[in-house]
PDB file of N, CA and C in Angstrom:
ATOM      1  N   UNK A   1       0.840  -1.173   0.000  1.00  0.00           N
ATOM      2  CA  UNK A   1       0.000   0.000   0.000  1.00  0.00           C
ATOM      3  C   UNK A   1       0.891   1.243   0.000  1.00  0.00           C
ATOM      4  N   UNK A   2       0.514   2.236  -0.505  1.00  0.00           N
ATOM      5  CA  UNK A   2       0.965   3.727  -0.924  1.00  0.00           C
ATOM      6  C   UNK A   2       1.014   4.431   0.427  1.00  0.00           C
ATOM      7  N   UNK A   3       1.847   5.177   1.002  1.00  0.00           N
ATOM      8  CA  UNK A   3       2.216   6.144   2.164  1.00  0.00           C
ATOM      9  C   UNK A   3       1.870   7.322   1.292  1.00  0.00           C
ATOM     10  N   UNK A   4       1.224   8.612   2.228  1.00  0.00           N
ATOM     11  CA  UNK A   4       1.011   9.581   1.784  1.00  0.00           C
ATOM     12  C   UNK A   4       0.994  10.345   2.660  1.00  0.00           C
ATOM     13  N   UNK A   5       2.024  11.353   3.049  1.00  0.00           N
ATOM     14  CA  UNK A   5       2.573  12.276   3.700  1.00  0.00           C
ATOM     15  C   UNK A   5       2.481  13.402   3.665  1.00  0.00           C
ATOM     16  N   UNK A   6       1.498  14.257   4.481  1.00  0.00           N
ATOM     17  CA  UNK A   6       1.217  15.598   4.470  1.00  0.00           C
ATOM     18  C   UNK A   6       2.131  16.404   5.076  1.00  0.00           C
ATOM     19  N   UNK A   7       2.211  17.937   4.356  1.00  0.00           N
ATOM     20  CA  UNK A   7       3.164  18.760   5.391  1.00  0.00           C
ATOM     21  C   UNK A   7       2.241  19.827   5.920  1.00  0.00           C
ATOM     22  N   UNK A   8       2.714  20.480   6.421  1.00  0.00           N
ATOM     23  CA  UNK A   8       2.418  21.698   7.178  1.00  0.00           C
ATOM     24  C   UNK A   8       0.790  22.104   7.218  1.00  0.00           C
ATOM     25  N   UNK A   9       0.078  20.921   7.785  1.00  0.00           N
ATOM     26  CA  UNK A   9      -1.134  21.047   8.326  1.00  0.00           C
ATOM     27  C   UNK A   9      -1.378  21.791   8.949  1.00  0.00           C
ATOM     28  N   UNK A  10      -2.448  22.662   9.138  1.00  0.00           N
ATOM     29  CA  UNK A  10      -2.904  23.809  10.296  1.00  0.00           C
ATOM     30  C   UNK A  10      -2.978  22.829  11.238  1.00  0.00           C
ATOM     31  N   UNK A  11      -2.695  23.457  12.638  1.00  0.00           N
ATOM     32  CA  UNK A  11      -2.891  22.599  13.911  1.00  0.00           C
ATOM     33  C   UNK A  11      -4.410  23.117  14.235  1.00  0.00           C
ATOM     34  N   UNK A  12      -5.401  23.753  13.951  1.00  0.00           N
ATOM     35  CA  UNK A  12      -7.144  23.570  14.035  1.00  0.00           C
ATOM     36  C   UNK A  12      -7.449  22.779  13.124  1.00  0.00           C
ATOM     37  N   UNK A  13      -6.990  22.605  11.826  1.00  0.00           N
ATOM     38  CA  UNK A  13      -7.206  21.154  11.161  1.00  0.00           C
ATOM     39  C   UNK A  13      -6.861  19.563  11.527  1.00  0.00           C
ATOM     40  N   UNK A  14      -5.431  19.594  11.795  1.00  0.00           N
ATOM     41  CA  UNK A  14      -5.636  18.604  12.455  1.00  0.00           C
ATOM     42  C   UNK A  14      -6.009  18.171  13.696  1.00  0.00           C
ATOM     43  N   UNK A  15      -6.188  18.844  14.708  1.00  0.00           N
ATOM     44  CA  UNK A  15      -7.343  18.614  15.390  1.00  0.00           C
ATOM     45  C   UNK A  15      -8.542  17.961  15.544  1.00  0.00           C
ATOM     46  N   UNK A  16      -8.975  19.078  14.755  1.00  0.00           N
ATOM     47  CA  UNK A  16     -10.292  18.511  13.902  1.00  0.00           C
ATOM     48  C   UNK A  16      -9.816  16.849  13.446  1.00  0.00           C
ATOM     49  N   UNK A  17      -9.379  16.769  12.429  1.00  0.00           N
ATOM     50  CA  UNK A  17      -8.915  15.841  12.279  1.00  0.00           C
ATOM     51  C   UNK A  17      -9.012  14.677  13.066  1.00  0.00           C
ATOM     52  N   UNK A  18      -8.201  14.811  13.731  1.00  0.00           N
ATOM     53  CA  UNK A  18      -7.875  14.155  15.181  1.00  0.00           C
ATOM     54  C   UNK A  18      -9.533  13.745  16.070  1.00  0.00           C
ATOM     55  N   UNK A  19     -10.338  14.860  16.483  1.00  0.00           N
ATOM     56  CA  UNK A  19     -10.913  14.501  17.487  1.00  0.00           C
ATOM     57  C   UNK A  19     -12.741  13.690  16.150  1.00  0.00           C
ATOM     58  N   UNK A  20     -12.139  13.967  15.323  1.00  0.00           N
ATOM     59  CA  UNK A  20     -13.255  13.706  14.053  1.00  0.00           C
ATOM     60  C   UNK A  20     -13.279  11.896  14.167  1.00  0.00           C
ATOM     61  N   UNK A  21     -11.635  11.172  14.272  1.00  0.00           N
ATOM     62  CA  UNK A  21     -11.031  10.262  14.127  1.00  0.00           C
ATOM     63  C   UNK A  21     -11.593   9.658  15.800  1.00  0.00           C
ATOM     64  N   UNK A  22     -11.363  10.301  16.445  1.00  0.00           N
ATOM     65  CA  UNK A  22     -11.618   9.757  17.674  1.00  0.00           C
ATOM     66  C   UNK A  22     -13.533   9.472  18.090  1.00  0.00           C
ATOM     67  N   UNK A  23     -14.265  10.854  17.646  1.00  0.00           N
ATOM     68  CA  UNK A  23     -15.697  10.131  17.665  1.00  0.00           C
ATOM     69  C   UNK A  23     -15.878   9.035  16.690  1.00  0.00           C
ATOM     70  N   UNK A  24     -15.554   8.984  15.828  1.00  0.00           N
ATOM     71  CA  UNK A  24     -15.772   7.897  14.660  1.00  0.00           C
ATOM     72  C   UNK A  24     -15.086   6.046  15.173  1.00  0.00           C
ATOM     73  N   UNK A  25     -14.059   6.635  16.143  1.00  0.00           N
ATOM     74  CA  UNK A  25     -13.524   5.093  16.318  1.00  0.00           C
ATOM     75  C   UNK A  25     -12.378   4.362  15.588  1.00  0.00           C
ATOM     76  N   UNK A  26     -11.821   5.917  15.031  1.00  0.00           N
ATOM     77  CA  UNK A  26     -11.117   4.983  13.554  1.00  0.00           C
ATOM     78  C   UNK A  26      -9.803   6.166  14.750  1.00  0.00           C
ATOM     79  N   UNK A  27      -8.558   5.395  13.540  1.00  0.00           N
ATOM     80  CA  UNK A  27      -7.059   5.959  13.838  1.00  0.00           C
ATOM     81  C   UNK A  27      -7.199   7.433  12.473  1.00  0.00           C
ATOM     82  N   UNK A  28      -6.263   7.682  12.728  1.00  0.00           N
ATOM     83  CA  UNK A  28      -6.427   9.599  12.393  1.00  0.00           C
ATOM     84  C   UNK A  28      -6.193   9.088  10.598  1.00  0.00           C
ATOM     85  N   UNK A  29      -5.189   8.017  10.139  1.00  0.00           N
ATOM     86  CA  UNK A  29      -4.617   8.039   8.953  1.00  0.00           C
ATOM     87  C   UNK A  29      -6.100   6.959   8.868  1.00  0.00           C
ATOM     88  N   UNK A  30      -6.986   6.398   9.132  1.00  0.00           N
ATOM     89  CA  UNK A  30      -7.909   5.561   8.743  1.00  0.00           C
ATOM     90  C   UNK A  30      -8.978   6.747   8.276  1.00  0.00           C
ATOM     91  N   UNK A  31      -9.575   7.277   8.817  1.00  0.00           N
ATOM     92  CA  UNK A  31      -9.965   8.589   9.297  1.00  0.00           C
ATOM     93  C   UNK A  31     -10.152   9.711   7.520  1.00  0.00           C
ATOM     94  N   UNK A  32      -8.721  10.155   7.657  1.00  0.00           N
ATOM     95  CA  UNK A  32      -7.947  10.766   6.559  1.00  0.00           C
ATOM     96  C   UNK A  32      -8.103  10.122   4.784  1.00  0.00           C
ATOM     97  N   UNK A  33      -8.400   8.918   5.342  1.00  0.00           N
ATOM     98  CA  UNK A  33      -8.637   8.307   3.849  1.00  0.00           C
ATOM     99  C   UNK A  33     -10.124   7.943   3.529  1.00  0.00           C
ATOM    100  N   UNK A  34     -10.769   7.930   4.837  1.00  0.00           N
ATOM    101  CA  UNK A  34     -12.331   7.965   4.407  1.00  0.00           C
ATOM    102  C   UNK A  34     -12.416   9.269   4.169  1.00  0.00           C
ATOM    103  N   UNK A  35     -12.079  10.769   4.394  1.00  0.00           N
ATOM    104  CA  UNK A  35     -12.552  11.801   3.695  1.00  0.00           C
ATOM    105  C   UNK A  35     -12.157  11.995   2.860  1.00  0.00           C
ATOM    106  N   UNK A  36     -10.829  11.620   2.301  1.00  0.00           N
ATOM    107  CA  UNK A  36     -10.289  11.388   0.515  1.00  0.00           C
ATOM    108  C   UNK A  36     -11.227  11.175  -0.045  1.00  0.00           C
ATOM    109  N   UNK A  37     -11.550   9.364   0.887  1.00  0.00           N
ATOM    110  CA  UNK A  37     -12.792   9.085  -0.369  1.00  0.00           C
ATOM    111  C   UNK A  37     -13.890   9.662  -0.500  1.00  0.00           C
ATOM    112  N   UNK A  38     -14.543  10.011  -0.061  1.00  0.00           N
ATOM    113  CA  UNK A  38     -15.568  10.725   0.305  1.00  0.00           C
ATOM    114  C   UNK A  38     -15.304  12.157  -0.897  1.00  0.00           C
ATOM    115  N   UNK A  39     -14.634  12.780  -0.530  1.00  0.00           N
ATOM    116  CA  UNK A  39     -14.176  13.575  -1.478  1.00  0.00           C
ATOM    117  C   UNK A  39     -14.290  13.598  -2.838  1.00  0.00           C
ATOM    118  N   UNK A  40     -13.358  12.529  -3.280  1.00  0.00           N
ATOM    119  CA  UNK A  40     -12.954  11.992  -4.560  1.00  0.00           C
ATOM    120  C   UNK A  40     -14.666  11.293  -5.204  1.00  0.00           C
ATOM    121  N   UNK A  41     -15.233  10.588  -4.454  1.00  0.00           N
ATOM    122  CA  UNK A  41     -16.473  10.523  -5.013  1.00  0.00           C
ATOM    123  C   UNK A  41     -17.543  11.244  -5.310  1.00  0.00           C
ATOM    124  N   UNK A  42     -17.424  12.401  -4.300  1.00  0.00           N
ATOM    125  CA  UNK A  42     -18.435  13.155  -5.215  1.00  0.00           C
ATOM    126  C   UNK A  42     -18.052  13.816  -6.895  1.00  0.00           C
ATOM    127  N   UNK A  43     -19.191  14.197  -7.347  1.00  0.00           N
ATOM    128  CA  UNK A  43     -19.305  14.202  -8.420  1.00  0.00           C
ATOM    129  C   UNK A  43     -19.085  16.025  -8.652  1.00  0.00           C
ATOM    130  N   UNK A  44     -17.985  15.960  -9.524  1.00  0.00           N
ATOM    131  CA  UNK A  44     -17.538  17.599 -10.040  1.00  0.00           C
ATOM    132  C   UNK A  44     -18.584  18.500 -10.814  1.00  0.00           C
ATOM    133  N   UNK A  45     -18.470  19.802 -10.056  1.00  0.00           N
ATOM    134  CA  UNK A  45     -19.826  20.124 -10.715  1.00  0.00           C
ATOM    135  C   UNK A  45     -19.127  21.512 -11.776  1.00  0.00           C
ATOM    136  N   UNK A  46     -19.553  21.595 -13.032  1.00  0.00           N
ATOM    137  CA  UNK A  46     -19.063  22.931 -13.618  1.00  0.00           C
ATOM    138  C   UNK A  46     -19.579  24.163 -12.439  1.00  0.00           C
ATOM    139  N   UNK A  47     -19.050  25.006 -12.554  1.00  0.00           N
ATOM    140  CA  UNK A  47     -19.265  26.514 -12.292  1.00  0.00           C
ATOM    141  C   UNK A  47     -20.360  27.172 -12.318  1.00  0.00           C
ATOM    142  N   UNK A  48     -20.994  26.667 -13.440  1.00  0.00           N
ATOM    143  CA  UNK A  48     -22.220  27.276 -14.193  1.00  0.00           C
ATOM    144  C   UNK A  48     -23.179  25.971 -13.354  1.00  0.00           C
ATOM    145  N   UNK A  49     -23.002  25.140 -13.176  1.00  0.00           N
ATOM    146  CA  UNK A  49     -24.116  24.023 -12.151  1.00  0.00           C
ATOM    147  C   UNK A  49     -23.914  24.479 -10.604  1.00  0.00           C
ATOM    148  N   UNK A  50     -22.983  24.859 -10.156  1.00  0.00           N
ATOM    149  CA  UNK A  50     -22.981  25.726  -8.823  1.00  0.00           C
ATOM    150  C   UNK A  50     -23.389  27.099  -8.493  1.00  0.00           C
ATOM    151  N   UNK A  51     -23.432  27.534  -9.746  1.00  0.00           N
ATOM    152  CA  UNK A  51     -24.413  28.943  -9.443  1.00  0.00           C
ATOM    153  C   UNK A  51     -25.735  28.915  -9.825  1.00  0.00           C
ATOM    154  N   UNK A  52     -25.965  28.237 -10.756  1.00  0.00           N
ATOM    155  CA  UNK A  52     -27.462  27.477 -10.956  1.00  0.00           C
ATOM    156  C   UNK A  52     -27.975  26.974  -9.398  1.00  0.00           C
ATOM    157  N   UNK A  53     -27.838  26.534  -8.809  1.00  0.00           N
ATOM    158  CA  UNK A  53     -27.448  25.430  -7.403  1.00  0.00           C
ATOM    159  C   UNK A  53     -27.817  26.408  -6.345  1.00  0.00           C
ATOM    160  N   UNK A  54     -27.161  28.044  -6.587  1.00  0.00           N
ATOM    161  CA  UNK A  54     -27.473  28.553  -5.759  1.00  0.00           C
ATOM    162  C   UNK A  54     -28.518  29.240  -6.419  1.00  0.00           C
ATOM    163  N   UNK A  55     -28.576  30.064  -7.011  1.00  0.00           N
ATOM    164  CA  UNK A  55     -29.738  30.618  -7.505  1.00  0.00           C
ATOM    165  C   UNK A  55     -30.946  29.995  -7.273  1.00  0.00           C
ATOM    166  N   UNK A  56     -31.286  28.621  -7.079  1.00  0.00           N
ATOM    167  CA  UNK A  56     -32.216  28.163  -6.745  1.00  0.00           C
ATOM    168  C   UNK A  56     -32.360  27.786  -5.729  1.00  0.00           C
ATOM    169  N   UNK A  57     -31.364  28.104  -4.774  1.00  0.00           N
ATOM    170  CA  UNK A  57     -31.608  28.060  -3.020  1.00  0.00           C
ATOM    171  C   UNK A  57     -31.670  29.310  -3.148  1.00  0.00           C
ATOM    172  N   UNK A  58     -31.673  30.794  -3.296  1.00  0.00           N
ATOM    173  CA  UNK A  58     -32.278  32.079  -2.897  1.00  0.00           C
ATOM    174  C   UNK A  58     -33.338  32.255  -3.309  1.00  0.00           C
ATOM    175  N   UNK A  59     -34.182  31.534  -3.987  1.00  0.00           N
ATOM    176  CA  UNK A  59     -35.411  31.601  -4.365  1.00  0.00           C
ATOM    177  C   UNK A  59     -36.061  31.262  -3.149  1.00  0.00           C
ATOM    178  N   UNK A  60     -35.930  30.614  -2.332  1.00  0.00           N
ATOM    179  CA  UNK A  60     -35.850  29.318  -1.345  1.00  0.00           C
ATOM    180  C   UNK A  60     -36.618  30.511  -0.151  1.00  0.00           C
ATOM    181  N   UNK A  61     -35.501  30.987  -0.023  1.00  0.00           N
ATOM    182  CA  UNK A  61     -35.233  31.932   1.500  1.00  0.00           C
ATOM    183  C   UNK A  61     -35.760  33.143   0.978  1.00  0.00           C
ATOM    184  N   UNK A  62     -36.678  33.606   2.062  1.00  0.00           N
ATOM    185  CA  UNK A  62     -37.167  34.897   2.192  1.00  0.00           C
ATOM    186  C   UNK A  62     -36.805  35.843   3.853  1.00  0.00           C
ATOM    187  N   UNK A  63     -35.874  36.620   3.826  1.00  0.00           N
ATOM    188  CA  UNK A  63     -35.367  37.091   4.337  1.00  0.00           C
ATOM    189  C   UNK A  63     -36.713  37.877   5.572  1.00  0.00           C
ATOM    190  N   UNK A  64     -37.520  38.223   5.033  1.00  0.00           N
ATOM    191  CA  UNK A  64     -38.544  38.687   5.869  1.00  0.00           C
ATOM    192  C   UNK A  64     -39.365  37.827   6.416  1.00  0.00           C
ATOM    193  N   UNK A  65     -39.566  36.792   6.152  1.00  0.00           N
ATOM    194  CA  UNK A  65     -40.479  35.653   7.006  1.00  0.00           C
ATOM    195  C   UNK A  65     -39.621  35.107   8.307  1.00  0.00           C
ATOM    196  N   UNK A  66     -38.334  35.356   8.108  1.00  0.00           N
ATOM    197  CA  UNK A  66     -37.475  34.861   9.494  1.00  0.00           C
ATOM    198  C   UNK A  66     -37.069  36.376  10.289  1.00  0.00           C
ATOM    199  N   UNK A  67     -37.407  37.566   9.997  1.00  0.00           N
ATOM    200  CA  UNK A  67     -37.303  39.052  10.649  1.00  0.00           C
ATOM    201  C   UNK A  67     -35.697  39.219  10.258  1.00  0.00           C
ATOM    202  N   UNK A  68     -35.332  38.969   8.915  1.00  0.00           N
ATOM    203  CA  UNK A  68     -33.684  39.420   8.936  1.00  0.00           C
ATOM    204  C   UNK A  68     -33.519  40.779   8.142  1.00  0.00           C
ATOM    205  N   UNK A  69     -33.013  41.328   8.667  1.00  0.00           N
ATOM    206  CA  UNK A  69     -32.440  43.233   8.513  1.00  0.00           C
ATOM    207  C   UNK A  69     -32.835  43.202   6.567  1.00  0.00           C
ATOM    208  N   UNK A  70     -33.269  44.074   5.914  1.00  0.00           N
ATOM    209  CA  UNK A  70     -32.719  44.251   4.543  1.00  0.00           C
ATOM    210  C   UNK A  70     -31.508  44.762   4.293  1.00  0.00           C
ATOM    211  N   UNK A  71     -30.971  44.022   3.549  1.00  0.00           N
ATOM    212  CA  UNK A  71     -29.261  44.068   3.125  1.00  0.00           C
ATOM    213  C   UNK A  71     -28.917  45.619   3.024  1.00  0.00           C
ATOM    214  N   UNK A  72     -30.402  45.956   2.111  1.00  0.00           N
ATOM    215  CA  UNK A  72     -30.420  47.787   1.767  1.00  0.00           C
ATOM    216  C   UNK A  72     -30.065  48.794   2.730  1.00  0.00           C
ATOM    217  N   UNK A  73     -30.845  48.021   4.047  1.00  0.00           N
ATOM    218  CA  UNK A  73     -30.804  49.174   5.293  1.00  0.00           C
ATOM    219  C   UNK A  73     -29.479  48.496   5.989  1.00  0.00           C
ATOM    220  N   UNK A  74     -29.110  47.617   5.886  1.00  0.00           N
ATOM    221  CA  UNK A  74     -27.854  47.277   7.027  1.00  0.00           C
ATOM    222  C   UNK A  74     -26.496  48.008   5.867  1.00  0.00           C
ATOM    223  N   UNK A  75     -26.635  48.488   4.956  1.00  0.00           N
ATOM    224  CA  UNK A  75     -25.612  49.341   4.291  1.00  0.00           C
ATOM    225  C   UNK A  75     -26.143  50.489   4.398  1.00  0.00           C
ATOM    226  N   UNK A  76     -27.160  50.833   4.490  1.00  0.00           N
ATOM    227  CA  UNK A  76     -27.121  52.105   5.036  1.00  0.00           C
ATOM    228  C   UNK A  76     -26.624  52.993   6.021  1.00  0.00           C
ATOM    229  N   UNK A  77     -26.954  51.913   7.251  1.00  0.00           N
ATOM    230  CA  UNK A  77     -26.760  52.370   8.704  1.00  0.00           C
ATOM    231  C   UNK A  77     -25.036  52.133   8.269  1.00  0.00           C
ATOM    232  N   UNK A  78     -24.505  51.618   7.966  1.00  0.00           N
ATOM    233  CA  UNK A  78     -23.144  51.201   8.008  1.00  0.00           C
ATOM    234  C   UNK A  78     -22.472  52.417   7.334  1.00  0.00           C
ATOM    235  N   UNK A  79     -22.667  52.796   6.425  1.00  0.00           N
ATOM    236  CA  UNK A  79     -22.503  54.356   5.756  1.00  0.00           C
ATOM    237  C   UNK A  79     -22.588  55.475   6.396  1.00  0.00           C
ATOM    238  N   UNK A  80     -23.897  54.949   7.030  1.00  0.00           N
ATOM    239  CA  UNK A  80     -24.563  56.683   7.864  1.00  0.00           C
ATOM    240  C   UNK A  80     -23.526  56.547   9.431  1.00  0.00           C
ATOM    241  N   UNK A  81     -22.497  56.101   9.540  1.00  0.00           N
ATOM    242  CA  UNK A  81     -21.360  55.703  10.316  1.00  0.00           C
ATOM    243  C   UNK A  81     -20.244  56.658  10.559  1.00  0.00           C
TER     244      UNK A  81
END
């Protein structure tokens, strides 16, 4: 089997890492290769399918049914500063 050797990991990543490995039950390099895979299997999306993707989650959300500020007035007040 193939060794694969990372360098200069953030220490809040591996952490993460680390304590991700530890709820799961697995060792950190067992761990590390189920999110490869995981990774590697999903399916690549063009650019143009990820903004499609979103565009149809802001249709979604209405900013006034949950009482959130209008974007309009929270640049306002931020101006009028």
């Amino acid at each position: 089997m193939s060794a694969l050797h990372v360098r200069n990991v953030p220490e809040d990543l591996y952490a993460e890492l680390k304590a991700c490995a530890q709820r799961e039950g697995r060792s950190l390099s067992a761990q590390v290769i189920i999110l490869l895979k995981q990774a590697l299997e999903q399916p690549a999306r063009s650019q143009s399918e990820v903004l499609a993707a979103i565009d149809a989650r802001r249709h979604l959300f209405n900013p006034q049914k949950v009482g959130a500020p209008s974007s309009t007035e929270l640049i306002r007040q931020d101006r009028s500063r």
